[in-house]
PDB file of N, CA and C in Angstrom:
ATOM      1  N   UNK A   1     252.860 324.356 209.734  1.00  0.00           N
ATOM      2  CA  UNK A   1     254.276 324.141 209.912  1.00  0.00           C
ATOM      3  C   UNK A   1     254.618 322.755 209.366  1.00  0.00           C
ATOM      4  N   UNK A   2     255.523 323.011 208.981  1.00  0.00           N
ATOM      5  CA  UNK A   2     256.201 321.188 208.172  1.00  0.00           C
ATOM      6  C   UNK A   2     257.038 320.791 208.736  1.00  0.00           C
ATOM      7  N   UNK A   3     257.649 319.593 208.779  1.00  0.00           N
ATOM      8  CA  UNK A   3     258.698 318.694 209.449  1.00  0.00           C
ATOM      9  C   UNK A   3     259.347 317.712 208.716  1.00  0.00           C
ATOM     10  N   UNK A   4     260.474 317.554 208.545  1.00  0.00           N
ATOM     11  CA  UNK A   4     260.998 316.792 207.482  1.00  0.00           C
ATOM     12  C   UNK A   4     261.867 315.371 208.484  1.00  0.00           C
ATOM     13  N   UNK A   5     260.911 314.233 208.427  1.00  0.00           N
ATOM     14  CA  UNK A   5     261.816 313.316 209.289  1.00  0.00           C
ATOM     15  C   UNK A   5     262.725 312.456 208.210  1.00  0.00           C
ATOM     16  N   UNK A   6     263.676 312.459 208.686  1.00  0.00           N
ATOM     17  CA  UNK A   6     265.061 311.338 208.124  1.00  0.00           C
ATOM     18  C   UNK A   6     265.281 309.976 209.168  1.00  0.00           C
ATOM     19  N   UNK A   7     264.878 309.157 207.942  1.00  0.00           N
ATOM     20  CA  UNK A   7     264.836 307.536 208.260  1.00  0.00           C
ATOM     21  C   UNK A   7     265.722 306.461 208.674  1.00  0.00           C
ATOM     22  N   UNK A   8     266.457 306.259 209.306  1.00  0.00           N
ATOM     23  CA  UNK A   8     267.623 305.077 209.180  1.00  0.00           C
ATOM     24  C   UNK A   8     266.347 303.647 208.298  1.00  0.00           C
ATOM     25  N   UNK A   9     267.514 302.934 207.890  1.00  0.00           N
ATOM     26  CA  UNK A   9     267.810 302.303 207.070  1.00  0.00           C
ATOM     27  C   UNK A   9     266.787 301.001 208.045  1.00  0.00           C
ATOM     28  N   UNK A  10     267.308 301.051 209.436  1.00  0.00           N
ATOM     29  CA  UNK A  10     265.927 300.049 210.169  1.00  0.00           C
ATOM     30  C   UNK A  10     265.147 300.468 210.489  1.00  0.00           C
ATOM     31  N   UNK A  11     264.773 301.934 210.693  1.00  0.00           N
ATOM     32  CA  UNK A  11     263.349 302.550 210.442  1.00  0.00           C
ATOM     33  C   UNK A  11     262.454 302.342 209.318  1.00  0.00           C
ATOM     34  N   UNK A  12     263.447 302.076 208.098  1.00  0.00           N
ATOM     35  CA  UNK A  12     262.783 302.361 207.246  1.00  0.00           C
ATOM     36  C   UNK A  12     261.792 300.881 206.824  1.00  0.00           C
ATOM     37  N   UNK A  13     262.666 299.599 207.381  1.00  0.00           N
ATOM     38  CA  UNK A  13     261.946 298.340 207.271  1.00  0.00           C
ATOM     39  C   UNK A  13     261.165 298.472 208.165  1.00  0.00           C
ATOM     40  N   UNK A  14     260.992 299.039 209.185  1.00  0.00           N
ATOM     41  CA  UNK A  14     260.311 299.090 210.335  1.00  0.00           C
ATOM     42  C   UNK A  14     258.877 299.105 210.402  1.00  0.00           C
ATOM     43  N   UNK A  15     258.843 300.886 209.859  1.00  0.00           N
ATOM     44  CA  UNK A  15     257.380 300.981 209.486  1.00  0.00           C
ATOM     45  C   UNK A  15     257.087 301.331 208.174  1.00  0.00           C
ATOM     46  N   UNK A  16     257.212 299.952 207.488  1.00  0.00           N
ATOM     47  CA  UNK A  16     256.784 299.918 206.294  1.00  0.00           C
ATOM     48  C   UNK A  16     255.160 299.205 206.997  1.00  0.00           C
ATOM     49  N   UNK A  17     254.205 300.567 205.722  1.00  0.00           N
ATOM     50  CA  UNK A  17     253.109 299.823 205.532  1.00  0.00           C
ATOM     51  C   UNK A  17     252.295 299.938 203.993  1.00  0.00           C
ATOM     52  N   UNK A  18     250.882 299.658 204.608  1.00  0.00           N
ATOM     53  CA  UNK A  18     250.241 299.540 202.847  1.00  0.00           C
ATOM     54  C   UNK A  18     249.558 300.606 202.661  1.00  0.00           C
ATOM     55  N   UNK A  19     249.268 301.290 201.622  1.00  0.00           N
ATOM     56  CA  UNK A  19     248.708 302.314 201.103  1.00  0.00           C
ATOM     57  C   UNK A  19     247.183 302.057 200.533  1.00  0.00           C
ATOM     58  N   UNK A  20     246.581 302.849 199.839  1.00  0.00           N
ATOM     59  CA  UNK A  20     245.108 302.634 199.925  1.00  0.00           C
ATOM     60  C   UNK A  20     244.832 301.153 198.859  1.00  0.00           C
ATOM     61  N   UNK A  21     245.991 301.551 197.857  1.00  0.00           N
ATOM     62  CA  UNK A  21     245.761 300.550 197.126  1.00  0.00           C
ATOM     63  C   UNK A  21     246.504 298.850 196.994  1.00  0.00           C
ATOM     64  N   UNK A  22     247.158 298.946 198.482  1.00  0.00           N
ATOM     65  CA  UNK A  22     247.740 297.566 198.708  1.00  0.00           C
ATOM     66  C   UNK A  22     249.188 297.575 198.558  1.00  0.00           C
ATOM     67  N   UNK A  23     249.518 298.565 198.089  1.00  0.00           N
ATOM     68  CA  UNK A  23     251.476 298.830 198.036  1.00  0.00           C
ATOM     69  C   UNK A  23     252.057 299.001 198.816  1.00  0.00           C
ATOM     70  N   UNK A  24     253.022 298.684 199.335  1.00  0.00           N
ATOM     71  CA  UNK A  24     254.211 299.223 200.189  1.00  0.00           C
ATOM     72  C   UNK A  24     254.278 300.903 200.111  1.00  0.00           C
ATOM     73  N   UNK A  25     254.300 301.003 201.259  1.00  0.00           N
ATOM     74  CA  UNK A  25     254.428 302.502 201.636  1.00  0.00           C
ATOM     75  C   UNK A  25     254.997 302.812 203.028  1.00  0.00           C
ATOM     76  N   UNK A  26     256.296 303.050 203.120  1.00  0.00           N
ATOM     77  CA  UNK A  26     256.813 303.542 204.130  1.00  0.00           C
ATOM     78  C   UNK A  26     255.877 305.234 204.497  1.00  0.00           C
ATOM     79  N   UNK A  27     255.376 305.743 204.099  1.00  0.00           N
ATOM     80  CA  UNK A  27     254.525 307.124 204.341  1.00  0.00           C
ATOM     81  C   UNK A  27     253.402 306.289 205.198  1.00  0.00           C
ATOM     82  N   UNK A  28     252.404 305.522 204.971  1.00  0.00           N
ATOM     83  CA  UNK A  28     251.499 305.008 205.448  1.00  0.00           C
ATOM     84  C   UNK A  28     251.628 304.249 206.699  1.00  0.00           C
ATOM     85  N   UNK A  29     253.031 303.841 206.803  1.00  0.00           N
ATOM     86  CA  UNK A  29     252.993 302.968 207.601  1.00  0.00           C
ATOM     87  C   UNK A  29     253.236 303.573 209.124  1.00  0.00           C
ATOM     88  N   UNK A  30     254.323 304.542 208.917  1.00  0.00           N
ATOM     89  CA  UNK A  30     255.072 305.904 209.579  1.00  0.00           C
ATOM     90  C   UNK A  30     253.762 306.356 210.121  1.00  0.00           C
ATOM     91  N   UNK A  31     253.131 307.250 209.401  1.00  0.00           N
ATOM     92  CA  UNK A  31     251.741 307.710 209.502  1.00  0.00           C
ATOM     93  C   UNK A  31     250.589 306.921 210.634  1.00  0.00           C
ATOM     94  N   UNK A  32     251.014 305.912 210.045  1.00  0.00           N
ATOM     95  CA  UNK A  32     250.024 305.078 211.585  1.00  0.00           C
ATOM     96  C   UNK A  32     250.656 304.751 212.950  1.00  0.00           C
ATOM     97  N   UNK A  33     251.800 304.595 212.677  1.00  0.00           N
ATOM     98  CA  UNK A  33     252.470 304.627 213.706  1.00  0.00           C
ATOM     99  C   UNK A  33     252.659 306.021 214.682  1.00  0.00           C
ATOM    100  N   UNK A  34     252.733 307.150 214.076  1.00  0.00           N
ATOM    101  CA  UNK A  34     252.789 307.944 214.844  1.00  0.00           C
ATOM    102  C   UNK A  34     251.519 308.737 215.519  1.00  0.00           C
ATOM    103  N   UNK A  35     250.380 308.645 214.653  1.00  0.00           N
ATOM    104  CA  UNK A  35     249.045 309.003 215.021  1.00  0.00           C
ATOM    105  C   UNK A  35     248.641 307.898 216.247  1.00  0.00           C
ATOM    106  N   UNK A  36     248.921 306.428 215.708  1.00  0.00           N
ATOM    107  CA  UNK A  36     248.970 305.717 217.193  1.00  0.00           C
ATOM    108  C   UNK A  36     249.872 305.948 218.729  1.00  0.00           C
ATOM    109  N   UNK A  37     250.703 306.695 218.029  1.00  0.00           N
ATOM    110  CA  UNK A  37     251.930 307.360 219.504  1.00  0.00           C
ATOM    111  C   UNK A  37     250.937 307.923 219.985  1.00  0.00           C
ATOM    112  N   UNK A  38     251.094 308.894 219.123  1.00  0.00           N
ATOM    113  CA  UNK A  38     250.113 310.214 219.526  1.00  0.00           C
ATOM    114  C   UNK A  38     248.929 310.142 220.391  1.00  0.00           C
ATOM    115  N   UNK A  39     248.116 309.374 220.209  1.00  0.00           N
ATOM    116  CA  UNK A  39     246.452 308.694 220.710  1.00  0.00           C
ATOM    117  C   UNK A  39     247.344 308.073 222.215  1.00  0.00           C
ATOM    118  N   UNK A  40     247.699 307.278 221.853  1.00  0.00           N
ATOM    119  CA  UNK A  40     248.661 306.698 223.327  1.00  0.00           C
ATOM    120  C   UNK A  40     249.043 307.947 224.481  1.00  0.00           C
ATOM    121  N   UNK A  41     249.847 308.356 223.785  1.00  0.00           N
ATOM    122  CA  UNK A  41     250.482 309.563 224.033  1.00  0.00           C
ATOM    123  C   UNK A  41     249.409 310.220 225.511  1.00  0.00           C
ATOM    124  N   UNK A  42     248.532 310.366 224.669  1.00  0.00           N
ATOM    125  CA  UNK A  42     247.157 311.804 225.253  1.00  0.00           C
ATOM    126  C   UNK A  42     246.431 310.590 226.338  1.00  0.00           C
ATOM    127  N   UNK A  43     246.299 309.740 225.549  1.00  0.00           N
ATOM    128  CA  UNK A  43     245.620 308.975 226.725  1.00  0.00           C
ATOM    129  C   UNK A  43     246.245 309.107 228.207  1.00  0.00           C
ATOM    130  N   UNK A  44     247.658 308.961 228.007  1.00  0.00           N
ATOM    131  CA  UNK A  44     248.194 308.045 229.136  1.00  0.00           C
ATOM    132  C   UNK A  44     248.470 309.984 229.831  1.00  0.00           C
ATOM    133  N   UNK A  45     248.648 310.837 229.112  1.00  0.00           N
ATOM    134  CA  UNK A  45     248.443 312.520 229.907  1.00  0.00           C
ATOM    135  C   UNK A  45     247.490 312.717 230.285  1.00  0.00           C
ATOM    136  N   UNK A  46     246.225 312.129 229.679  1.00  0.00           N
ATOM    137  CA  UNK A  46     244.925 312.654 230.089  1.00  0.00           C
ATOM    138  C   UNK A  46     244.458 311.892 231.304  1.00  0.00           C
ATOM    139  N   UNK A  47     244.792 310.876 231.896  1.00  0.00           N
ATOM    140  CA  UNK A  47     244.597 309.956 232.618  1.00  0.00           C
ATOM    141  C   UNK A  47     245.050 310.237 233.773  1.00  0.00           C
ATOM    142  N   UNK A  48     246.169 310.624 233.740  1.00  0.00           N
ATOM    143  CA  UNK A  48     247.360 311.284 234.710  1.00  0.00           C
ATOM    144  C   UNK A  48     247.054 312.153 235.513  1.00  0.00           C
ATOM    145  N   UNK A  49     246.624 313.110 234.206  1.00  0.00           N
ATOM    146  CA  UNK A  49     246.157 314.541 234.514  1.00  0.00           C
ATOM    147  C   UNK A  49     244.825 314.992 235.153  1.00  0.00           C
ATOM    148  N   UNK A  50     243.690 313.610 234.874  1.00  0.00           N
ATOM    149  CA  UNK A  50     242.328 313.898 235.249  1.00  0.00           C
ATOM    150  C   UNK A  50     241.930 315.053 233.863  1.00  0.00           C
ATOM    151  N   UNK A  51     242.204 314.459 232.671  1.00  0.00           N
ATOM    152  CA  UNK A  51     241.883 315.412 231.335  1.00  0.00           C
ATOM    153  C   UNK A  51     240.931 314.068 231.324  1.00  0.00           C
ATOM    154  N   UNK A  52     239.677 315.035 230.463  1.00  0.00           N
ATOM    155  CA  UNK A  52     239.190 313.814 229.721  1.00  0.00           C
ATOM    156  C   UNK A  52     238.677 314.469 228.405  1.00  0.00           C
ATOM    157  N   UNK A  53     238.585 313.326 227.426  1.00  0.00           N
ATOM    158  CA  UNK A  53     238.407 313.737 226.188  1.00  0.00           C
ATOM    159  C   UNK A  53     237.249 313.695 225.748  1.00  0.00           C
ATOM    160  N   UNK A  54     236.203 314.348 224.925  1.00  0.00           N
ATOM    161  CA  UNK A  54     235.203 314.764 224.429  1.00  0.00           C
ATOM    162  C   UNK A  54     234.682 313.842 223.011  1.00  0.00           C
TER     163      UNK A  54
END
């Protein structure tokens, strides 16, 4: 399934990051940011919940 997110204009300075080869990349930066939600995310459910991760 795909998802198409739309940026405001201070999102978009926001998570600007660098790409493999040292460039500006709002994709990369987005990308870490949300895989870091994400990890956060589970932690703080799994903790809650008495989940634990493998």
């Amino acid at each position: 399934m795909k998802y198409e997110i739309v940026l405001t204009d201070t999102a978009r300075e926001h998570y600007w990051g660098l790409d493999a080869r040292r460039r500006p990349s709002i994709k990369k930066g987005l990308k870490e940011h949300l895989s870091f939600s994400c990890s956060q995310a589970w932690s703080l459910g799994a903790s809650t919940n008495g989940i634990t991760s493998s």
